[in-house]
Every structure is written in structure tokens, then in C-alpha cells.
N, C-alpha and C. Protein backbone atom coordinates (compact mmCIF):
# COMPACT_ATOMS: atom_id res chain seq x y z
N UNK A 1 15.82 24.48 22.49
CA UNK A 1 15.73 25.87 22.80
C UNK A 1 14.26 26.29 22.74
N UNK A 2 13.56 26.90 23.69
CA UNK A 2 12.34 27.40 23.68
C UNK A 2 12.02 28.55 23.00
N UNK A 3 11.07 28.88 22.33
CA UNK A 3 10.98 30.19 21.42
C UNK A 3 9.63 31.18 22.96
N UNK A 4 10.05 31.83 22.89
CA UNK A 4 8.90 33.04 24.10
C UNK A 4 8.69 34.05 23.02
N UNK A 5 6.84 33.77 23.10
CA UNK A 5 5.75 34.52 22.49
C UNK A 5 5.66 35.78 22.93
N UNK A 6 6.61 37.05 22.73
CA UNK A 6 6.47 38.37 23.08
C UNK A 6 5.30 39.31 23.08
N UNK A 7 4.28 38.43 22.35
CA UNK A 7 3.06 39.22 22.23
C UNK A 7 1.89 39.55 23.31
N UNK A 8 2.66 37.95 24.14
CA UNK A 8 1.67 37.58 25.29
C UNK A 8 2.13 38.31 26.67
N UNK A 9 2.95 39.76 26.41
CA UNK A 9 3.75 40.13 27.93
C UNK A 9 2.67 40.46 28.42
N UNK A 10 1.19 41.06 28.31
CA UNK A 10 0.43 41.47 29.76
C UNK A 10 0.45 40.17 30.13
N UNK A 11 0.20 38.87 29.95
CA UNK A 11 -0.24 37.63 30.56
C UNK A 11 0.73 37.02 30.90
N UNK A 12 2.12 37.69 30.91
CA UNK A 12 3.33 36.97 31.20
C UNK A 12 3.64 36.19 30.05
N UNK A 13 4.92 35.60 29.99
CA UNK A 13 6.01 35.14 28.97
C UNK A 13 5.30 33.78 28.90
N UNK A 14 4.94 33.22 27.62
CA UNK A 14 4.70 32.08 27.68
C UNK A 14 5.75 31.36 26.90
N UNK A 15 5.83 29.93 27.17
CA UNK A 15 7.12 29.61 26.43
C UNK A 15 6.36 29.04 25.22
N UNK A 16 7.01 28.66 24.19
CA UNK A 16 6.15 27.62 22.44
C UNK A 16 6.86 26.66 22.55
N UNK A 17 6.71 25.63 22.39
CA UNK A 17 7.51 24.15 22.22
C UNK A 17 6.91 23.77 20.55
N UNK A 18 7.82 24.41 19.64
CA UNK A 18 7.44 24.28 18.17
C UNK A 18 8.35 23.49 17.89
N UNK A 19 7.46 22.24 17.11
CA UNK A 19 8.77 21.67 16.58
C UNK A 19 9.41 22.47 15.14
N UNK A 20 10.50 22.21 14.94
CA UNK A 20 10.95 22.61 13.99
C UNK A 20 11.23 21.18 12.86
N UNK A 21 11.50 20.20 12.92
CA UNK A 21 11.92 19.35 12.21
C UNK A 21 10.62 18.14 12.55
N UNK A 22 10.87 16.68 11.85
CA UNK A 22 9.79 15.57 12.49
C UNK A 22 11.10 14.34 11.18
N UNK A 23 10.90 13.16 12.20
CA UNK A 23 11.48 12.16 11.45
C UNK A 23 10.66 10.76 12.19
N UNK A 24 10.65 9.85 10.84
CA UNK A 24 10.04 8.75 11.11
C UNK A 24 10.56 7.47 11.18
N UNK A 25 10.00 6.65 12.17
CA UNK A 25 10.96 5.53 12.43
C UNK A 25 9.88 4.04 12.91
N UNK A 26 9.97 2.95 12.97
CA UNK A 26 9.70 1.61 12.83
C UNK A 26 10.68 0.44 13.82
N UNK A 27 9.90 -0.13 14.60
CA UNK A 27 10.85 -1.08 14.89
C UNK A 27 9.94 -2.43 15.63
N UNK A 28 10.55 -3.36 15.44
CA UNK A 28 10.11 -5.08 16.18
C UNK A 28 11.03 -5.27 17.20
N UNK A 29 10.21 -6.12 17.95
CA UNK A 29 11.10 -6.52 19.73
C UNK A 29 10.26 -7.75 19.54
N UNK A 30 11.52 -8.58 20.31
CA UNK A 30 10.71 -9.63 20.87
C UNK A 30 10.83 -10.40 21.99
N UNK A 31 10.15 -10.81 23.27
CA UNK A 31 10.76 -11.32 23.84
C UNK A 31 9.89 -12.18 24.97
N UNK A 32 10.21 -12.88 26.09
CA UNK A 32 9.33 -13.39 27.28
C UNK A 32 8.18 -12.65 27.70
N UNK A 33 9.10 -11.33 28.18
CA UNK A 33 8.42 -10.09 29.17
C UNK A 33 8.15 -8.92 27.95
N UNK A 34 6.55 -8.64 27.97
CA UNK A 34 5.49 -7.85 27.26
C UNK A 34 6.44 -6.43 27.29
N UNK A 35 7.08 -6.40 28.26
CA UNK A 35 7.73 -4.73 28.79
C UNK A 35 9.02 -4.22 27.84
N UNK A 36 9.67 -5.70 28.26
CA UNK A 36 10.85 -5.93 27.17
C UNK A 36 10.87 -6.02 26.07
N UNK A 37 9.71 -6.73 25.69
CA UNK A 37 9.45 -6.68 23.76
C UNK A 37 9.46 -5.49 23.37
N UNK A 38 9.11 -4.20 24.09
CA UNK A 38 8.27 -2.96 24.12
C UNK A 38 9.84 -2.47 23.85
N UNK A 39 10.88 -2.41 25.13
CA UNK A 39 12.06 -1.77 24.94
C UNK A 39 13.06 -2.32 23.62
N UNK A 40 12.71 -3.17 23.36
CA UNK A 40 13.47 -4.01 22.44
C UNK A 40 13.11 -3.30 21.24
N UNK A 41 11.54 -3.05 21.09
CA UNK A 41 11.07 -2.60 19.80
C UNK A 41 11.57 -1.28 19.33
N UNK A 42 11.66 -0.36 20.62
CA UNK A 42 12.18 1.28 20.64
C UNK A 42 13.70 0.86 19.91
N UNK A 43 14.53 0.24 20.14
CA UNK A 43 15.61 0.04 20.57
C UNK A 43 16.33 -0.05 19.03
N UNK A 44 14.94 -1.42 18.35
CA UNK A 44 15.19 -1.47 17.22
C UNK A 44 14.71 -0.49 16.27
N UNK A 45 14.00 0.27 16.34
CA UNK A 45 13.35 1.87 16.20
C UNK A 45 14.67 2.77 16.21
N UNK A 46 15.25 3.03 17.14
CA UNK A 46 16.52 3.58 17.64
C UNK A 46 15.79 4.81 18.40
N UNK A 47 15.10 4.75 18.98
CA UNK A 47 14.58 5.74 19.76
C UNK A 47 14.61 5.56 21.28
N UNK A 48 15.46 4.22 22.18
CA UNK A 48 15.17 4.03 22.93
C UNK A 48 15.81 4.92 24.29
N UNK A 49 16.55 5.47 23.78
CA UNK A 49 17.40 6.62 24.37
C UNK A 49 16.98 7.86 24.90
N UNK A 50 16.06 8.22 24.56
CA UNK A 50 15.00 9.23 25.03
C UNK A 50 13.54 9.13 25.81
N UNK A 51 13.35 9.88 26.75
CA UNK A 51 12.34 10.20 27.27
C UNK A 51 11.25 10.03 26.07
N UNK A 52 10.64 9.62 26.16
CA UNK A 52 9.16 10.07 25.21
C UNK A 52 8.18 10.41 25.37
N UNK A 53 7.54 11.27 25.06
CA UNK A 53 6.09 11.72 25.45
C UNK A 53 5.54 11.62 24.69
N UNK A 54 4.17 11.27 24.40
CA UNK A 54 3.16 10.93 23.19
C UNK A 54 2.32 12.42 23.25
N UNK A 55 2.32 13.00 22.03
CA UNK A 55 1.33 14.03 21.88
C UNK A 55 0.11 13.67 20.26
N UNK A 56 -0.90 14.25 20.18
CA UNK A 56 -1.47 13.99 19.50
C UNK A 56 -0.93 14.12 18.07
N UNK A 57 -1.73 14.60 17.14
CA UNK A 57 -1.82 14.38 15.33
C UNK A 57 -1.19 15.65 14.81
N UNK A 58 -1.46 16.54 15.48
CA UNK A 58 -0.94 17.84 14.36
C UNK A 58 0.34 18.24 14.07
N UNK A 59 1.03 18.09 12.64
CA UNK A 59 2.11 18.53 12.30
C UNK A 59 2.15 20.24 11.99
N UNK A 60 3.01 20.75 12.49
CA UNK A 60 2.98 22.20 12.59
C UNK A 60 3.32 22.92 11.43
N UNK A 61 3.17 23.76 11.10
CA UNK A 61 2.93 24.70 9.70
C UNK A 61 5.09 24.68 9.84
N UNK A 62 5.44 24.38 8.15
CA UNK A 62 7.00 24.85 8.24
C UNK A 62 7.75 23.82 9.15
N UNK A 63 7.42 22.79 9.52
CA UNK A 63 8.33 21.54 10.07
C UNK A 63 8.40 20.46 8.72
N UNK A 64 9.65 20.46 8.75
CA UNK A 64 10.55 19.93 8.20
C UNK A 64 10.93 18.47 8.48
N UNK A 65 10.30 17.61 7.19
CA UNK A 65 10.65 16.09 7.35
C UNK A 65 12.42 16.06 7.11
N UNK A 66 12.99 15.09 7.91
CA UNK A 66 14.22 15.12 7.44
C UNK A 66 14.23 13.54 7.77
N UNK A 67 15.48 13.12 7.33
CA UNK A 67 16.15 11.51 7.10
C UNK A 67 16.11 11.04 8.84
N UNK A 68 16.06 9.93 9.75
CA UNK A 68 16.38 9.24 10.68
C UNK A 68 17.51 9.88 11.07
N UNK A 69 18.67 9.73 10.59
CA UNK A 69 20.05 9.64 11.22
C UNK A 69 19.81 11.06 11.65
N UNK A 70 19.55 11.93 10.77
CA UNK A 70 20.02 13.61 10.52
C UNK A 70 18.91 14.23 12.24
N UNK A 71 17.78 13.49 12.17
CA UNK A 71 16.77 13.96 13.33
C UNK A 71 17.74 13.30 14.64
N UNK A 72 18.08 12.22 14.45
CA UNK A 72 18.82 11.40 15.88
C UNK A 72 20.16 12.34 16.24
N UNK A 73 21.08 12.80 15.02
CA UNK A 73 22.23 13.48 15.52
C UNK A 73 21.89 14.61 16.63
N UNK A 74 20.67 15.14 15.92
CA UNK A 74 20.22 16.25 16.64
C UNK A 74 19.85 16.55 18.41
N UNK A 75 19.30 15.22 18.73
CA UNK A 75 18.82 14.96 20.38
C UNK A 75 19.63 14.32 20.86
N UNK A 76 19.48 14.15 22.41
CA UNK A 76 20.73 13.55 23.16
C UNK A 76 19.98 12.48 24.33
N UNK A 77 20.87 11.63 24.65
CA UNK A 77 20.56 10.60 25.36
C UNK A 77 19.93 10.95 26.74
N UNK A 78 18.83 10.79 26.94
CA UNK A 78 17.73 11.03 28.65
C UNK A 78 17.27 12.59 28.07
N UNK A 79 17.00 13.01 27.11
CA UNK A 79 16.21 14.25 26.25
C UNK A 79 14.61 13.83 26.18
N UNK A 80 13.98 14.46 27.00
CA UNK A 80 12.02 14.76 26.69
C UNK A 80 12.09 15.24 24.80
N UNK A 81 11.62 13.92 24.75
CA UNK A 81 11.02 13.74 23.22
C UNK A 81 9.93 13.67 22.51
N UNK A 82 9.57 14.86 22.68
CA UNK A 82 7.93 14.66 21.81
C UNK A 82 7.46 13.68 20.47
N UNK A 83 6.20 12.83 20.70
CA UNK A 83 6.73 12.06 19.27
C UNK A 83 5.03 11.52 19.26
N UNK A 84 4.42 11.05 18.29
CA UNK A 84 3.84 10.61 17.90
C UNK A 84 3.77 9.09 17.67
N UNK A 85 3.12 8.15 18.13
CA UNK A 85 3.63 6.81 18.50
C UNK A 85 2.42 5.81 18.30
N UNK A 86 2.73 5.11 17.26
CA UNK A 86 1.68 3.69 17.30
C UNK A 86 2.38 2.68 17.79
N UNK A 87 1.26 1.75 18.57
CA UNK A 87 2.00 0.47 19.44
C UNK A 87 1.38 -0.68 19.54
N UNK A 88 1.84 -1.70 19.02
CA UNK A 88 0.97 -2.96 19.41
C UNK A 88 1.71 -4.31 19.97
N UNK A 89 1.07 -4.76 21.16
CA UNK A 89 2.06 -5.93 21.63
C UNK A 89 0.98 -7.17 21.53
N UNK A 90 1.39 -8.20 21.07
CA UNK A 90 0.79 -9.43 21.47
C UNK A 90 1.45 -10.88 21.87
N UNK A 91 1.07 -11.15 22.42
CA UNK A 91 1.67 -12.87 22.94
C UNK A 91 1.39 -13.82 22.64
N UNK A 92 0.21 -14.00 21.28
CA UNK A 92 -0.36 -14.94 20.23
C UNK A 92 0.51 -15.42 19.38
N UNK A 93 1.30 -16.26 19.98
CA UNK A 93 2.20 -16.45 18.69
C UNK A 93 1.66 -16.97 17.33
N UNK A 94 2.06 -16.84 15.98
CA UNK A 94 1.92 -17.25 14.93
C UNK A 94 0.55 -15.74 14.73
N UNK A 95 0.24 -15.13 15.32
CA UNK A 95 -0.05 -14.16 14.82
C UNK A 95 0.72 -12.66 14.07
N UNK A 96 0.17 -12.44 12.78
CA UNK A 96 0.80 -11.05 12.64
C UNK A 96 0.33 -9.78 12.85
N UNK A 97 1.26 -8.89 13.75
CA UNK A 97 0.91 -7.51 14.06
C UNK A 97 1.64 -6.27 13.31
N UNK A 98 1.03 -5.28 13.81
CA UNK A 98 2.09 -3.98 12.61
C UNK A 98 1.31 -2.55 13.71
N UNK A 99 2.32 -1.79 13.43
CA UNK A 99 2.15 -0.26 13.91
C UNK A 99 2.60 0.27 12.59
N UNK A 100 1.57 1.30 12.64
CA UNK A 100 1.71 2.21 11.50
C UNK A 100 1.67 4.01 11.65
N UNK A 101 2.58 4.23 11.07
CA UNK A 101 2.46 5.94 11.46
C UNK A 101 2.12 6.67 9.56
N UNK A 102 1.12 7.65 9.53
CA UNK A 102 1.02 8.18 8.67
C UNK A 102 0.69 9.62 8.79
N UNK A 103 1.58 9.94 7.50
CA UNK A 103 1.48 11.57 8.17
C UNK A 103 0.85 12.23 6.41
N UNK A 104 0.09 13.87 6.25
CA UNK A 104 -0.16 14.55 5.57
C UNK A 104 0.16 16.08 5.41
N UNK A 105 0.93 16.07 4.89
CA UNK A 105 1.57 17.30 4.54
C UNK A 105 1.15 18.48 3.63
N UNK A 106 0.01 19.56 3.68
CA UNK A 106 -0.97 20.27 2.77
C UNK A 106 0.32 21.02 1.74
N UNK A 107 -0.70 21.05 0.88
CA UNK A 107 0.31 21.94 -0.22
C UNK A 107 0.56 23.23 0.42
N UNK A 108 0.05 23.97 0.86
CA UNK A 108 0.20 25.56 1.44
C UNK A 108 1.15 25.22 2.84
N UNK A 109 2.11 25.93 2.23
CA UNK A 109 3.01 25.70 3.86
C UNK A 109 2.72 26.48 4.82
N UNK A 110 1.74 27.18 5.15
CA UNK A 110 1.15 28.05 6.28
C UNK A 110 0.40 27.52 6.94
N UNK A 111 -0.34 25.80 6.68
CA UNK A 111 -1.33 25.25 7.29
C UNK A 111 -0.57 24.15 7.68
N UNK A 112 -1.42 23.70 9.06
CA UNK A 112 -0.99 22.38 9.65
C UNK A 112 -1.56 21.00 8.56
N UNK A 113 -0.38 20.32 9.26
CA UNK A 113 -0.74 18.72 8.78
C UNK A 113 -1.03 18.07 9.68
N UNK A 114 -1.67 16.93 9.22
CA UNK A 114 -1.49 15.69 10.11
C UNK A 114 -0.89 14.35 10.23
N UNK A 115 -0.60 14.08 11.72
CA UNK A 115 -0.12 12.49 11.71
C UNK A 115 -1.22 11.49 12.28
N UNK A 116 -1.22 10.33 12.06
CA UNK A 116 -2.46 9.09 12.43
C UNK A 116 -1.31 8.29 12.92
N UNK A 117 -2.48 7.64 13.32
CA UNK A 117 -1.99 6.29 14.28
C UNK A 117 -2.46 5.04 13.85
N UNK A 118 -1.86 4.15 13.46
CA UNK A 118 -2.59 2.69 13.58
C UNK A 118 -2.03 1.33 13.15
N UNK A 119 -2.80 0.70 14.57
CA UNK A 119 -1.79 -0.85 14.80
C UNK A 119 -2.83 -1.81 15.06
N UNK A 120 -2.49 -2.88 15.19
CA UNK A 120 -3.29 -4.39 15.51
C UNK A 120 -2.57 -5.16 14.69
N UNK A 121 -3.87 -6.20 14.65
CA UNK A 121 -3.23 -7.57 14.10
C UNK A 121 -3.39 -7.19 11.92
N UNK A 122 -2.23 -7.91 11.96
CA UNK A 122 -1.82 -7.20 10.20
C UNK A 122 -3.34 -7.42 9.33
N UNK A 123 -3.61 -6.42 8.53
CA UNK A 123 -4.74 -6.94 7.15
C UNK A 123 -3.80 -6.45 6.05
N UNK A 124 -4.58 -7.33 4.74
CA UNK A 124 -4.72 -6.21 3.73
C UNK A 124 -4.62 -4.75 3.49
N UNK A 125 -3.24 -4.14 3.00
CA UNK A 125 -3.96 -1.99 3.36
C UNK A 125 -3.20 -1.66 4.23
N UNK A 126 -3.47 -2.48 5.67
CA UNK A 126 -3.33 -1.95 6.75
C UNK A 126 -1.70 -0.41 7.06
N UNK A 127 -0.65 -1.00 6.23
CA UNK A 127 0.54 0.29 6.01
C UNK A 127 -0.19 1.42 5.32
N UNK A 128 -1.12 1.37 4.84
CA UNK A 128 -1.64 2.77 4.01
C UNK A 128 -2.76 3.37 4.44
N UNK A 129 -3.49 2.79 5.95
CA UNK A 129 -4.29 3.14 6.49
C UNK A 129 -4.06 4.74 7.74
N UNK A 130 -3.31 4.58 8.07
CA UNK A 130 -2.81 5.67 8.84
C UNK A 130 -2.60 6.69 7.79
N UNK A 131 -1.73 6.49 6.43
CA UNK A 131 -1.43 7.85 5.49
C UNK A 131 -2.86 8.36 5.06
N UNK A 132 -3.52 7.11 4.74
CA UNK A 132 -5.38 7.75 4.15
C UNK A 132 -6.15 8.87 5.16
N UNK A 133 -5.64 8.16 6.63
CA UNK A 133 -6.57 8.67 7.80
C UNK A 133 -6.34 10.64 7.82
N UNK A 134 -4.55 10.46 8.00
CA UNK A 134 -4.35 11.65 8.08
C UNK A 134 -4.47 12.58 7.00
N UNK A 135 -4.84 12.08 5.77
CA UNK A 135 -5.18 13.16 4.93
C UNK A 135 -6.11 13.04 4.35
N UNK A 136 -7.34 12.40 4.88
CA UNK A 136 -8.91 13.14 4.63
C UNK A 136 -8.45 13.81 6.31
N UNK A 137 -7.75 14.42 7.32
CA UNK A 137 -8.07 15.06 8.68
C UNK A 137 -7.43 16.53 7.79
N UNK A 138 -6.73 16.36 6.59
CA UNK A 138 -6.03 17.37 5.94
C UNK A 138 -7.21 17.83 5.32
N UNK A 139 -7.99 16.95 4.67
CA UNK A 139 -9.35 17.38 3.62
C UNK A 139 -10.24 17.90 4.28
N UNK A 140 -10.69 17.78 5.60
CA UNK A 140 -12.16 17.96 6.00
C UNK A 140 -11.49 18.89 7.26
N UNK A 141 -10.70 19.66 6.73
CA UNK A 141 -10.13 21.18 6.98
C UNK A 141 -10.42 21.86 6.26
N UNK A 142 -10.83 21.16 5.16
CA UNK A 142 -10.89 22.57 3.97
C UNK A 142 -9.40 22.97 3.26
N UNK A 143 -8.29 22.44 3.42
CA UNK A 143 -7.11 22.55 2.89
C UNK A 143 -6.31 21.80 1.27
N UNK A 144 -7.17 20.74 1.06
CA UNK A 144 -7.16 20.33 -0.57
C UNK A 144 -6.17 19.37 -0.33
N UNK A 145 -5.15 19.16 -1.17
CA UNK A 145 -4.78 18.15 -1.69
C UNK A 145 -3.15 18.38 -0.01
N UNK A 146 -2.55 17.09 -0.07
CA UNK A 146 -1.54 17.23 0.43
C UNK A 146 -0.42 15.87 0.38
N UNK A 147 0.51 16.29 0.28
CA UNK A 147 2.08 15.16 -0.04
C UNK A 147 1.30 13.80 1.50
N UNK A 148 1.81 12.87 1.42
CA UNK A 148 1.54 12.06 2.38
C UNK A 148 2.65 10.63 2.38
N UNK A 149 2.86 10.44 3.11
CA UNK A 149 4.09 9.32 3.55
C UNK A 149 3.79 8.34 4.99
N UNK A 150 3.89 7.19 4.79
CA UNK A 150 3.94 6.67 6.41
C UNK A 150 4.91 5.93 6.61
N UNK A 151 5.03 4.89 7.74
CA UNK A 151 5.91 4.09 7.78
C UNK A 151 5.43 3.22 8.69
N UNK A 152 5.47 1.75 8.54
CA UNK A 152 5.05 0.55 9.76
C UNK A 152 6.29 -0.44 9.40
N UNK A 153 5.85 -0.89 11.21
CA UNK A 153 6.42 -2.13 11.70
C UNK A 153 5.88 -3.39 11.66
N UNK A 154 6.24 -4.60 10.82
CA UNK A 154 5.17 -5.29 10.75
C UNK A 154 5.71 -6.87 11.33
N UNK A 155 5.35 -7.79 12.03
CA UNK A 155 5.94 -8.84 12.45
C UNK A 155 5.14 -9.86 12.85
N UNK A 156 5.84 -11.09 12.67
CA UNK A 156 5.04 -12.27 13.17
C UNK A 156 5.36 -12.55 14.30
N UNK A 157 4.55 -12.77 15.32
CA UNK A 157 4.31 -12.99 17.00
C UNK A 157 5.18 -14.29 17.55
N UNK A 158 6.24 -13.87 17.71
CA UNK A 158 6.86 -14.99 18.97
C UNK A 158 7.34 -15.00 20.11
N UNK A 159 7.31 -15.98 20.74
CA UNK A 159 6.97 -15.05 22.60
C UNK A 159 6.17 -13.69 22.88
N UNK A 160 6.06 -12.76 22.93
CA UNK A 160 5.45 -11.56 23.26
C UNK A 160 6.74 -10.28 22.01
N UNK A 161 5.90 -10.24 21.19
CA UNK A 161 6.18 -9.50 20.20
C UNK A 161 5.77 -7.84 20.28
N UNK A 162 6.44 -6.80 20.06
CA UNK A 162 5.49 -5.45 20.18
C UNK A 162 5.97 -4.91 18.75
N UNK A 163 5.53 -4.35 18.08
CA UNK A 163 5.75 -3.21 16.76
C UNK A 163 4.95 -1.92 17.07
N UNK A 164 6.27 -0.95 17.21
CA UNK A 164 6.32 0.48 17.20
C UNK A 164 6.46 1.20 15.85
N UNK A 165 5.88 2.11 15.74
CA UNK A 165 6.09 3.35 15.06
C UNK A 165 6.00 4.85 15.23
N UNK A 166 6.68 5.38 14.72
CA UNK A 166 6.80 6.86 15.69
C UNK A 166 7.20 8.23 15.29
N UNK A 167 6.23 9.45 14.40
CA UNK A 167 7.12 10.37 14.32
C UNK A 167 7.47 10.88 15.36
N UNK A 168 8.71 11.34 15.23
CA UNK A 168 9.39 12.01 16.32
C UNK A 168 9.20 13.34 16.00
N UNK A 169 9.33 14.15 16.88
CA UNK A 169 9.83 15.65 16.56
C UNK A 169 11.35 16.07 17.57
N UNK A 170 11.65 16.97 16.54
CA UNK A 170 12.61 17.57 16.63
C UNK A 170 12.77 19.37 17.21
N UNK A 171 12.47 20.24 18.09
CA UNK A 171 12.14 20.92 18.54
C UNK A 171 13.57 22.36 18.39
């Protein structure tokens, strides 16, 4: 459902695409075809059912983390899904890769948060690098301390391997 900004009537009705909710999710594919590892990975994610559109970092003031299942009941199959998305495919086998999503949540619920992105081949850290990223983008706002959580996909490379991660939003 679209929310329309009444404030904006000389300039005409604009519509808001706010999310209201955000849920986080992880998944490995693997397979011959680079494309297929990719769908495989959504699939095992459970996101593969939706349109997706990648938008940038900012979590919106008053959106609401909720559980996987509870965000999925909510959208429907061939639904434009806004989401936030780390991705990495490689065809090196015996290599390890990972996608990582990290998000920062400020103590003041009137200010935005943020989500990060980040994937490649696995290090040391590397799952806690996206939660660090997005909350010094929380700090060097000027906003102080904030809750922070991520989640990665992490796997060893056979045939053409991809690891996704992805907040979603819920609108």
C-alpha cells in the first residue's frame, strides 16, 4: 500500500514507498551455470519468488526488524521487492566465499540506520565487517551508539558457487 504525502498538493501527490518492516536472510547455490548458482542461492535464501530491486544503505526511522518467516508471509509471489543485497559468485573451486549483510540500528527511534554490504573470498572478521561498516555510517552522523546485527552466507566453491545476503524490506 502506498502512503501519499498530503503536504506536497501544490506539486501534486507524491507517492512514499516507506518501508515499514526489514528481515534478513542468507543463502548458498551451487552449480555448472554462474546464473543458476545465483538462482539456487536466492532460492536457498527463500527469496527467489520475488522481483528484486537493490536499493542502497538507509534503514528508515520506525522500521521494524522482524523474524524471516513473519516478513515472507507478508509478500507474494512475482511482488517488486525492495532489498538490500550482497553477492558473490566464483568458479575457483576449493576456494571460500561469503556475502554479508550488516545493519545499525541508532538508539533514538526518530533517526535513520544503516545497512552495508560485503562479500568476496572468506577472511578472518569478514561476518562482522558489514555490522562494523554500518555503524561507524551510524557514528559519523553524529547519532552515538546503536543495536547492530548481520547475517552471511559463507561456502566453499564447487562448480560455480554464489553466496547471497539480503535485507529485505517489507513496505
Amino acid at each position: 500500500m502506498l502512503n501519499f504525502d498530503s503536504r506536497r498538493a501544490g506539486m501534486g501527490r507524491k507517492a512514499v514507498l516507506l518501508p515499514k518492516e526489514v528481515f534478513f536472510v542468507s543463502g548458498i547455490g551451487r552449480h555448472e551455470d554462474r546464473l543458476m548458482s545465483f538462482e539456487l542461492a536466492l532460492r536457498n535464501a527463500g527469496i527467489e519468488r520475488f522481483n528484486l530491486v537493490p536499493v542502497s544503505s538507509i534503514l528508515p526511522p520506525g522500521c521494524v526488524v522482524v523474524e524471516k518467516e513473519e516478513g515472507l508471509r507478508k509478500l507474494h509471489p512475482g511482488e517488486i521487492v525492495f532489498c538490500v543485497m550482497a553477492r558473490y559468485t566464483s568458479c575457483e573451486e576449493g576456494k571460500e566465499i561469503f556475502a554479508s549483510i550488516g545493519a545499525a540500528i541508532p538508539d533514538s527511534g526518530n533517526i535513520n540506520g544503516y545497512i552495508a554490504e560485503h562479500s568476496g573470498e572468506w577472511y578472518e572478521g569478514a561476518e562482522k565487517h558489514a555490522e562494523k561498516l554500518a555503524a561507524e555510517m551510524v557514528r559519523t552522523q553524529g547519532n552515538g551508539t546503536a543495536k547492530t546485527l548481520s547475517v552471511t552466507a559463507k561456502g566453499k566453491v564447487e562448480k560455480c558457487t554464489t553466496a547471497v545476503a539480503a535485507a529485505v524490506f517489507v513496505i
